[in-house]
Structures are given as structure tokens and as C-alpha cells.
N, C-alpha and C. Protein backbone atom coordinates (compact mmCIF):
# COMPACT_ATOMS: atom_id res chain seq x y z
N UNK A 1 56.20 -22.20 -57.86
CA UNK A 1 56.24 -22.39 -56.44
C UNK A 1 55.99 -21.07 -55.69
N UNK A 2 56.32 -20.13 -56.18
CA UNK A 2 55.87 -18.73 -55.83
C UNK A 2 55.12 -18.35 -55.86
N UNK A 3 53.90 -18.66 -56.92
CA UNK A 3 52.70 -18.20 -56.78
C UNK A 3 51.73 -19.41 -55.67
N UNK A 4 52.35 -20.62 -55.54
CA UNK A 4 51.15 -21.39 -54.62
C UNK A 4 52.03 -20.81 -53.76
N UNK A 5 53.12 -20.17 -53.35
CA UNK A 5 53.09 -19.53 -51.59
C UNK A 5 52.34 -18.39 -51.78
N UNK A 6 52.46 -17.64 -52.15
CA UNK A 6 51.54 -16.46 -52.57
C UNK A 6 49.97 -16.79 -52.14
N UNK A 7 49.46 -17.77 -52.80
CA UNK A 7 48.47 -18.70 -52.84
C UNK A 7 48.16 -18.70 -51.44
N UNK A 8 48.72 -19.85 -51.24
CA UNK A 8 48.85 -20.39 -49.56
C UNK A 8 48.70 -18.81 -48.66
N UNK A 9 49.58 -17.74 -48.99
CA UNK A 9 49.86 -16.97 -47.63
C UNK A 9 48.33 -16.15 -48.02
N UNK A 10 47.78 -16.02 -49.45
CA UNK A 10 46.43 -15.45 -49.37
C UNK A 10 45.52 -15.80 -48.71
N UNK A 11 45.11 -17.45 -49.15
CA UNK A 11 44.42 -18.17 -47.76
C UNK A 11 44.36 -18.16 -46.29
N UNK A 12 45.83 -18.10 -46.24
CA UNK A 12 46.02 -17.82 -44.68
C UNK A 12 45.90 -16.56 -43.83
N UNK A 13 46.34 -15.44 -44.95
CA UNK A 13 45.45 -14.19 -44.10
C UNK A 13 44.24 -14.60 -44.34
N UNK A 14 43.27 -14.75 -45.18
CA UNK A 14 41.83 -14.74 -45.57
C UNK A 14 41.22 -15.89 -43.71
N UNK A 15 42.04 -17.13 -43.97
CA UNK A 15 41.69 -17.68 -42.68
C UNK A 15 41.85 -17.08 -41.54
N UNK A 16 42.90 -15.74 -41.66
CA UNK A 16 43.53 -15.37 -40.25
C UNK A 16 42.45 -14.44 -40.05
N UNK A 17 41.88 -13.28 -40.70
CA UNK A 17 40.79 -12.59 -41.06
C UNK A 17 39.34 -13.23 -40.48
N UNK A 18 39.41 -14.45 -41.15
CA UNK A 18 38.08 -14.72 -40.52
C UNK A 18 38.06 -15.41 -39.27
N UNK A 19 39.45 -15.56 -38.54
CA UNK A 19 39.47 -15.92 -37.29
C UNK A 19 38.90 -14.87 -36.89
N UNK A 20 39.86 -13.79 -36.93
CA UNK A 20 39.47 -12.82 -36.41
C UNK A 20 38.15 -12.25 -36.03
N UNK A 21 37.53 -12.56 -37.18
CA UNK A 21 36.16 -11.81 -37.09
C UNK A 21 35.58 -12.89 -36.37
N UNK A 22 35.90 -14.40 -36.25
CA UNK A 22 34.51 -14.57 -36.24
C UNK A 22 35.05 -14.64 -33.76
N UNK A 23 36.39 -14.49 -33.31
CA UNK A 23 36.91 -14.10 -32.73
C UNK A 23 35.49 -13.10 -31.59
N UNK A 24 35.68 -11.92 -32.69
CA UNK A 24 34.99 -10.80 -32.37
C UNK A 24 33.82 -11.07 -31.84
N UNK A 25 32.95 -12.26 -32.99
CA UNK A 25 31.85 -12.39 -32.58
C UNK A 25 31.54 -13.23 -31.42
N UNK A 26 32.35 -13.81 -31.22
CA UNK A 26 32.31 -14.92 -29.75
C UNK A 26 32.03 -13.95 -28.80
N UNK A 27 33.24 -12.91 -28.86
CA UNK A 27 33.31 -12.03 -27.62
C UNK A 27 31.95 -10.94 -27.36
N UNK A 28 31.15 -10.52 -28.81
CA UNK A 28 30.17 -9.79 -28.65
C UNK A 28 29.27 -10.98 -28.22
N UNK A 29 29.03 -12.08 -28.55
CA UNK A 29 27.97 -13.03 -28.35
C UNK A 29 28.25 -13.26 -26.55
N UNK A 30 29.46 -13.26 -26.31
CA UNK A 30 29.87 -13.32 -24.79
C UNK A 30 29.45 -12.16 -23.98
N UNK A 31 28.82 -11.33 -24.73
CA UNK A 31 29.08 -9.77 -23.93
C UNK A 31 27.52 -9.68 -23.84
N UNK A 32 26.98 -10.13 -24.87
CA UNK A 32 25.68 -10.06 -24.57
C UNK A 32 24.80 -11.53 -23.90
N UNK A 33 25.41 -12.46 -23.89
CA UNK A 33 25.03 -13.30 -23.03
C UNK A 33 25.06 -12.75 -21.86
N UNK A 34 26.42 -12.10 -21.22
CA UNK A 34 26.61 -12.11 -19.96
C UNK A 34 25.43 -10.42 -19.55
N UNK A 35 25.26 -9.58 -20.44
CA UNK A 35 24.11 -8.77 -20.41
C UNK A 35 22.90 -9.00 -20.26
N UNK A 36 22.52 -10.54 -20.88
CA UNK A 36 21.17 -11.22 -21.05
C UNK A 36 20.96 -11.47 -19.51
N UNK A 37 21.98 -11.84 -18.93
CA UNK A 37 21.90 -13.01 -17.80
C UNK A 37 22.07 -11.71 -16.75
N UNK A 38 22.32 -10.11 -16.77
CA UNK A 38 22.21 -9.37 -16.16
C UNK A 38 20.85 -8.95 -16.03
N UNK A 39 20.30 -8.58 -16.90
CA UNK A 39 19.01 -8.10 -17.19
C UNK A 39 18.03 -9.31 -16.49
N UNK A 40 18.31 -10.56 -16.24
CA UNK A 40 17.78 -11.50 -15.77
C UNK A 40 17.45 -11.14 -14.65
N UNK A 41 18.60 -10.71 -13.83
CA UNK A 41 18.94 -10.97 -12.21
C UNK A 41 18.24 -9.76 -11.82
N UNK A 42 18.32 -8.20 -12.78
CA UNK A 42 17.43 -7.60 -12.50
C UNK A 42 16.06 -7.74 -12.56
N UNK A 43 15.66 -8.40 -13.52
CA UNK A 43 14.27 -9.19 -13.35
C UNK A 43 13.65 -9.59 -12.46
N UNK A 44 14.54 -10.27 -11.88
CA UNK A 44 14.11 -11.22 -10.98
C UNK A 44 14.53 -10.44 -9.84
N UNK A 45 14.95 -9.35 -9.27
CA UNK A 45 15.20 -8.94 -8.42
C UNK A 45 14.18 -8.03 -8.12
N UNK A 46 13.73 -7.40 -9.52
CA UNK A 46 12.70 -6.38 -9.54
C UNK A 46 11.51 -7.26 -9.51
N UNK A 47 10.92 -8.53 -9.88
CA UNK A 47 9.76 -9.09 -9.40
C UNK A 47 9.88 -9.57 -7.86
N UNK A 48 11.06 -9.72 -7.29
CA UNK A 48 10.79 -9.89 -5.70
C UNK A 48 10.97 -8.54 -5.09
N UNK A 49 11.06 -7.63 -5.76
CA UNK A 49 10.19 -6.03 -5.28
C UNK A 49 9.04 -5.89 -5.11
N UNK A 50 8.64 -6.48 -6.49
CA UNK A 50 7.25 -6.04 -6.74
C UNK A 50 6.43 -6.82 -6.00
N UNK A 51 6.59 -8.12 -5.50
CA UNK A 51 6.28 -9.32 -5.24
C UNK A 51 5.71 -8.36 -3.57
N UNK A 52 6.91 -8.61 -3.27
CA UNK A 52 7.36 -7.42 -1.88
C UNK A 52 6.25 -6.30 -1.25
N UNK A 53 6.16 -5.52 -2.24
CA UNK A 53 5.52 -4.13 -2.49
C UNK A 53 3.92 -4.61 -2.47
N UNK A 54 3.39 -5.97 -3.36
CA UNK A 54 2.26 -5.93 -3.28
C UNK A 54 1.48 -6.75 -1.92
N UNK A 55 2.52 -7.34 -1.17
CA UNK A 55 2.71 -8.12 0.11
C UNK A 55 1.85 -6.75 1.23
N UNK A 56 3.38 -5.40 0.79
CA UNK A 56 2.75 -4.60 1.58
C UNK A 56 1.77 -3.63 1.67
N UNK A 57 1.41 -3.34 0.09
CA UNK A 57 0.30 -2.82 0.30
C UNK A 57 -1.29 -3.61 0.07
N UNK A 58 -1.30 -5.21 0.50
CA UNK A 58 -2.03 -5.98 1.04
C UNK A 58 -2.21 -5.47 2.80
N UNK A 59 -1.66 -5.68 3.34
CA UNK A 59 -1.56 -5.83 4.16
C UNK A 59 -2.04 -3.94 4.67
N UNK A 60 -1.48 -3.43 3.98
CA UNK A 60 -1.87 -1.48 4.17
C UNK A 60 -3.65 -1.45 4.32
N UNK A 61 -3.99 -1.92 2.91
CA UNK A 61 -5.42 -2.15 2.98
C UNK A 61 -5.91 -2.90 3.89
N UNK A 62 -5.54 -3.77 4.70
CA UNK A 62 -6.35 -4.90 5.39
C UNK A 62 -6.38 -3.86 6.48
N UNK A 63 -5.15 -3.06 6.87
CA UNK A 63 -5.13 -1.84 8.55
C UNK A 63 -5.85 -0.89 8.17
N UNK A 64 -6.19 -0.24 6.77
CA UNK A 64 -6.98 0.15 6.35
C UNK A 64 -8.48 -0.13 6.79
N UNK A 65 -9.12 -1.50 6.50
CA UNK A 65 -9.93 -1.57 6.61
C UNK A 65 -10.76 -1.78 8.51
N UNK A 66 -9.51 -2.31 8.72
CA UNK A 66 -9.72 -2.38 10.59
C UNK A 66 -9.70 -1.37 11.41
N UNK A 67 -8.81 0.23 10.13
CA UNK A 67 -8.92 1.02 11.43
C UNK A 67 -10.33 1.43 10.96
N UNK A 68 -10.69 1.72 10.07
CA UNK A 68 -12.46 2.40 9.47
C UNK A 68 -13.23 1.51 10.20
N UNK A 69 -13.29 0.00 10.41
CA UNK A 69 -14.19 -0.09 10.89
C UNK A 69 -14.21 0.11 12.32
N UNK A 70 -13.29 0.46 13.35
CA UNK A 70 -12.72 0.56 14.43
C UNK A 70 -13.37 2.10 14.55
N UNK A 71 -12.99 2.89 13.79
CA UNK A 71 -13.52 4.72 13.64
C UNK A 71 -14.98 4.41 13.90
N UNK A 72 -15.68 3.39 13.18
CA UNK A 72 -16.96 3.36 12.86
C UNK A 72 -17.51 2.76 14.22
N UNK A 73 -16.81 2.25 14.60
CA UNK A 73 -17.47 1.70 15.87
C UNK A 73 -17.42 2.75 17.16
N UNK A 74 -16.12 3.62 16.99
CA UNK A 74 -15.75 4.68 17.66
C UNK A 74 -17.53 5.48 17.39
N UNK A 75 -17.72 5.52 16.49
CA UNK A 75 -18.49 6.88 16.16
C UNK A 75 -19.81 6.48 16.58
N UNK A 76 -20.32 5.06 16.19
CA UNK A 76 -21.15 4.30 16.78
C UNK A 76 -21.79 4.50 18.07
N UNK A 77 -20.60 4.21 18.54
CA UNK A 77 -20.26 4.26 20.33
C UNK A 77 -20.92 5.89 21.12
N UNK A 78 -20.01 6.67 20.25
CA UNK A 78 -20.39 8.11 20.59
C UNK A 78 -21.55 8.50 20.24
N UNK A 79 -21.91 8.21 19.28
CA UNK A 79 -23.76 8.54 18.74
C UNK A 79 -24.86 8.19 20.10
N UNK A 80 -24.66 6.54 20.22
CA UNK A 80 -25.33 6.14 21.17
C UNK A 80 -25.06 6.97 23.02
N UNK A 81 -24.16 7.20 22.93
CA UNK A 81 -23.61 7.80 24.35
C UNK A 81 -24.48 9.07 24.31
N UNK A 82 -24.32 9.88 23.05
CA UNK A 82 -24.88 11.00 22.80
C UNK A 82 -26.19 11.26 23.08
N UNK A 83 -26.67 9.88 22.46
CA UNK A 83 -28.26 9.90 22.37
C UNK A 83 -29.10 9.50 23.72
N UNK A 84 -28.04 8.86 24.52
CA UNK A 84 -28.36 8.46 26.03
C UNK A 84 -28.29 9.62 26.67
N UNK A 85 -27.55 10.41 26.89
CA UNK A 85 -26.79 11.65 27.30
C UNK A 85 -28.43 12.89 27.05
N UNK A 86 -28.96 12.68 26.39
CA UNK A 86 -29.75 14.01 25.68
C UNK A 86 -31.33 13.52 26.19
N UNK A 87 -31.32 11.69 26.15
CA UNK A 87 -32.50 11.15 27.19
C UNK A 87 -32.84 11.88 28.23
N UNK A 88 -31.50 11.31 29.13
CA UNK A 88 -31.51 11.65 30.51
C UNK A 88 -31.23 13.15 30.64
N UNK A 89 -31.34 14.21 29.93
CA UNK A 89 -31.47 15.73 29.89
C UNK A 89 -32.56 15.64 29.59
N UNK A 90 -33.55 15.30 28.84
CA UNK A 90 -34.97 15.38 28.89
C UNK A 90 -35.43 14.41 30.11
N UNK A 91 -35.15 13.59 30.47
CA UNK A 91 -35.86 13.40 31.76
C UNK A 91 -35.74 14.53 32.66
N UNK A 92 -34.08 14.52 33.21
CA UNK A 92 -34.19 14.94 34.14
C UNK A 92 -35.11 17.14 33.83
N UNK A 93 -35.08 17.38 32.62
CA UNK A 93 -35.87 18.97 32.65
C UNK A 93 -37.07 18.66 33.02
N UNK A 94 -37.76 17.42 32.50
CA UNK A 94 -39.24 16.29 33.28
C UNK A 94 -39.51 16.58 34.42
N UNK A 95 -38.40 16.03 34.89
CA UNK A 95 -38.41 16.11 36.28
C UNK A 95 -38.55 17.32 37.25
N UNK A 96 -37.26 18.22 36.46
CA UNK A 96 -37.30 19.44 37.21
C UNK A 96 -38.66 20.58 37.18
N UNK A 97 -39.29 20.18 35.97
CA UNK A 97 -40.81 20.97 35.62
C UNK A 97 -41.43 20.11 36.63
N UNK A 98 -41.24 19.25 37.36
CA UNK A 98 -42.55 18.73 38.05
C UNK A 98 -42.40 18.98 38.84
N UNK A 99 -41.24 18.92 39.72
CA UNK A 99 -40.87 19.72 40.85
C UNK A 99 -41.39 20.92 41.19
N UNK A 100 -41.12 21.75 39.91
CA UNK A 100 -40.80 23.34 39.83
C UNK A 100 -42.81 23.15 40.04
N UNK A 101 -43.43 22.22 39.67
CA UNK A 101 -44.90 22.42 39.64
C UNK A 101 -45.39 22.36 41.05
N UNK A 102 -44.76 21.20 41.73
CA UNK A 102 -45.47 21.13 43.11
C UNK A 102 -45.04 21.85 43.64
N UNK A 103 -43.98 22.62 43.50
CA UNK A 103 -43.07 23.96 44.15
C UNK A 103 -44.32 24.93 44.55
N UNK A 104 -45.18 25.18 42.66
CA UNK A 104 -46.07 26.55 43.21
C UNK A 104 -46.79 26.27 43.45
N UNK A 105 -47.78 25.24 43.37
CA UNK A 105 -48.98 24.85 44.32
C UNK A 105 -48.69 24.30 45.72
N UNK A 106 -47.27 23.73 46.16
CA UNK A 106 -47.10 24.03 47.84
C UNK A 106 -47.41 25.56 48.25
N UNK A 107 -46.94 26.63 47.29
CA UNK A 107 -47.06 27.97 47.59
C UNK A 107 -48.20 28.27 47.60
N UNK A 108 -48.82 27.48 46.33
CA UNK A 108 -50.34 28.34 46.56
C UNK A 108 -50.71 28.18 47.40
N UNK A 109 -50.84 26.57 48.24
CA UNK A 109 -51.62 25.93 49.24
C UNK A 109 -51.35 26.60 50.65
N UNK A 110 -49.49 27.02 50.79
CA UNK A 110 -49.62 27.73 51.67
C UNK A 110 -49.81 29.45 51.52
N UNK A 111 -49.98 30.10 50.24
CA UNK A 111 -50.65 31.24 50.60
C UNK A 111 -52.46 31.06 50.96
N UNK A 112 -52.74 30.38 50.54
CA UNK A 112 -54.16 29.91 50.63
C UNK A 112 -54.75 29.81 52.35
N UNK A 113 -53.58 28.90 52.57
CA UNK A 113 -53.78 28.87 54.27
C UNK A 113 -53.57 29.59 54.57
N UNK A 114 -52.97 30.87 54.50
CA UNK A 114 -52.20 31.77 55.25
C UNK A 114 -53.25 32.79 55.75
């Protein structure tokens, strides 16, 4: 009778033992579930960053592209102004040489008369 308690109490640490352990493993399997399901939320927190981020630099490029063409029209604008601007300076030096012409033949005409 002493050796089946003996018996018995071997089993029962051996069972108490592998409570234990397997105990342990619940709690590591718990620890990394609840890690899994962290790493998730960062996931998913970091793709509605990224999500985010590529929203705004959509949108960077699109002001991007409106202000260049906006510059371009700026520059456009000024070219042509420029080129109007440099016309009407050659007319009007046109002009002033023709002037400046009948200027000296009024002179001649009146030193002539004179």
C-alpha cells in the first residue's frame, strides 16, 4: 500500500508538473496572441498613415503641377508684353527718325528761302 501511494503521489507531481508547464504555455501563447493582435493595430494604424501620406502627397503634386503651369503662363504673359513693349519702341524710334527727317529738310527749305 505504500508503494501504490508512493505510486499515486509520483503521478501526481508528474500531473502537477505538467499542469504546470503546460500552464506556462497558455500564458506565453496568451502573451503572444495579445502581441500578435498589437502588431496588428500597429499595422493597421501605420497603413492609415501611409494611406494618409500618399492622399497628401497626391494632392502636393497636383499644386505642383497648377502652380508650373500658372508660372508658365506668368512667363508667357511677360514674354508677349515684352515683345509688344520692344514693337512699339521700334515704332515709335520710326517715328521719331521721320520726324527728326522732316525736321532737316523744313530747315533746309527754310535756309534755302532765306
Amino acid at each position: 500500500r505504500v508503494a501504490i501511494t508512493a505510486g499515486n503521489q509520483t503521478h501526481e507531481d508528474k500531473n502537477a508538473s505538467l499542469q504546470n508547464e503546460l500552464d506556462i504555455f497558455k500564458r506565453r501563447l496568451g502573451d503572444m496572441e495579445s502581441e500578435i493582435e498589437d502588431y496588428q493595430t500597429l499595422n493597421a494604424d501605420n497603413n492609415d498613415v501611409l494611406k494618409s501620406q500618399k492622399q497628401l502627397l497626391r494632392r502636393r503634386e497636383e499644386e505642383l503641377v497648377e502652380l508650373r503651369r500658372e508660372y508658365q503662363d506668368r512667363v508667357d504673359r511677360q514674354e508677349e508684353a515684352t515683345a509688344s513693349v520692344r514693337k512699339q519702341a521700334v515704332r515709335s524710334s520710326s517715328e521719331i527718325e521721320d520726324v527728326q527727317e522732316q525736321l532737316r529738310k523744313l530747315r533746309e527749305k527754310m535756309e534755302t528761302e532765306k
